[in-house]
Protein backbone atom coordinates (compact mmCIF):
# COMPACT_ATOMS: atom_id res chain seq x y z
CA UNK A 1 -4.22 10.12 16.20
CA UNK A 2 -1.24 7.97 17.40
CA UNK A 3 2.11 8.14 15.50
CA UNK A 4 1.34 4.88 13.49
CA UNK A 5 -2.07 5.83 12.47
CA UNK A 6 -0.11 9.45 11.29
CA UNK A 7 2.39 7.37 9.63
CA UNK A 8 -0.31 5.30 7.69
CA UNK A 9 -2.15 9.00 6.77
CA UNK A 10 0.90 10.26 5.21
CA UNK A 11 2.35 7.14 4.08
CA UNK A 12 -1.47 7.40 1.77
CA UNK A 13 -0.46 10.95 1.05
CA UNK A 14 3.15 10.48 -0.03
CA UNK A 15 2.17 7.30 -2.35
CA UNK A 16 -0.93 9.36 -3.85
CA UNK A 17 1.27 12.32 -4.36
CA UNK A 18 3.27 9.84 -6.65
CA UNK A 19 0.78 8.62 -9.11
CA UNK A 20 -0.79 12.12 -9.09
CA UNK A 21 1.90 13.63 -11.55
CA UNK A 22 1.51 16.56 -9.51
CA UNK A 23 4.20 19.16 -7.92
CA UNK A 24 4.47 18.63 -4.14
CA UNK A 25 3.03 22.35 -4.18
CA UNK A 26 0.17 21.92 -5.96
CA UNK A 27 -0.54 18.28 -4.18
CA UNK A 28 -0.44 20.01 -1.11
CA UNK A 29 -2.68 22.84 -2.02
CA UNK A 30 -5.38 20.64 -3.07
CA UNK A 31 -5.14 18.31 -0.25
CA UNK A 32 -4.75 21.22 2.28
CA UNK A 33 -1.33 19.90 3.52
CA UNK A 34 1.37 21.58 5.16
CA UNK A 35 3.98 21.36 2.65
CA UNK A 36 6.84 21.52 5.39
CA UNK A 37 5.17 18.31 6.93
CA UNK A 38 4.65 16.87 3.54
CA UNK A 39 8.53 16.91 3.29
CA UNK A 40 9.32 15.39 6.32
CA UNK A 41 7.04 12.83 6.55
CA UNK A 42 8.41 11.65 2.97
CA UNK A 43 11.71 11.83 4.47
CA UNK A 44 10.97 9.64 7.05
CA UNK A 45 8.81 7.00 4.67
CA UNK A 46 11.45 6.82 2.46
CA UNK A 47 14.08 5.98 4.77
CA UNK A 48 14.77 2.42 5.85
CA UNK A 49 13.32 0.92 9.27
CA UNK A 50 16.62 1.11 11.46
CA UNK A 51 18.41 3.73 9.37
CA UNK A 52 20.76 5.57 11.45
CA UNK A 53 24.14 7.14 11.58
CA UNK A 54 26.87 4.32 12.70
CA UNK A 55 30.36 5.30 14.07
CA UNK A 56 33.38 4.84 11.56
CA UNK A 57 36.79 4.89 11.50
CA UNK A 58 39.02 5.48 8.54
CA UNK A 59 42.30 3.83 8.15
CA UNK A 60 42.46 4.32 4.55
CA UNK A 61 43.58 7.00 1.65
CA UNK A 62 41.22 5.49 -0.40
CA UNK A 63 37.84 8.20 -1.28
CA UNK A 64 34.99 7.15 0.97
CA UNK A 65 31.91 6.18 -0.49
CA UNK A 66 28.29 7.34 0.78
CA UNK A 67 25.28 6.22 -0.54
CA UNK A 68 22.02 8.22 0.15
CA UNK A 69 18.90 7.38 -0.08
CA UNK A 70 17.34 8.31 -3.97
CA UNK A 71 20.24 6.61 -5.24
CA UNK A 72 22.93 9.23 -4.46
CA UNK A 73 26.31 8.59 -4.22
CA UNK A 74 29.24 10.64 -2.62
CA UNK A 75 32.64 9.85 -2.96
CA UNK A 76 34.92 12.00 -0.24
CA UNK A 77 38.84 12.12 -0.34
CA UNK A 78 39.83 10.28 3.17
CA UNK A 79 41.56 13.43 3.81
CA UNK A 80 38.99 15.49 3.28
CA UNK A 81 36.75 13.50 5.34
CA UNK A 82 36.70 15.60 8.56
CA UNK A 83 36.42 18.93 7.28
CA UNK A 84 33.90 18.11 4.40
CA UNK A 85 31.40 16.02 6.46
CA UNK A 86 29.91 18.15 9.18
CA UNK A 87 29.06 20.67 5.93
CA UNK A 88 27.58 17.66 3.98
CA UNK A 89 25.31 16.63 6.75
CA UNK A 90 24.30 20.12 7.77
CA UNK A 91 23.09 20.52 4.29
CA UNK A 92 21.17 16.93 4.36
CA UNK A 93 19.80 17.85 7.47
CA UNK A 94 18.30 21.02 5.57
CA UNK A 95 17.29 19.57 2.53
CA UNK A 96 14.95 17.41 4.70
CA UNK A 97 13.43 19.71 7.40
């Protein structure tokens, strides 16, 4: 199975899971998923085509806004920024995988 055809298998997954009214658990367990793949793949379907980190610059005491996918928003003193962010993504980074 190429990664499309995967993608397409989940993506049915992930969208069944929804209307199911089911826990991700007990989807999983009926469906005989891997929940750790269930997870990821959702991650990945529910991010944006050409999401990606972009380089920025701040020039500015003014909080910095982040908005996450699920409608999350993060407002981060400027001068807080570069202590506060490697944490913030570490703990995105294990929320997902």
């Amino acid at each position: 199975m190429n990664r499309d055809e995967k993608r397409e298998a989940w993506r049915v997954h992930i969208n069944a899971h929804k209307e199911s009214g089911q826990s991700q658990r007990a989807y999983c367990a009926e469906h005989g998923l891997s929940e750790r793949q269930f997870s990821y793949w959702k991650s990945q379907l529910d991010r944006p085509e050409g999401a990606r980190f972009v380089p920025v610059r701040v020039h500015t005491r003014s909080p910095v806004m982040m908005e996450l996918p699920g409608g999350i928003r993060l407002s981060i003193p400027a001068e807080a920024l570069d202590s506060l962010l490697p944490t913030i993504l570490r703990c995105m980074a294990k929320a997902v995988g």
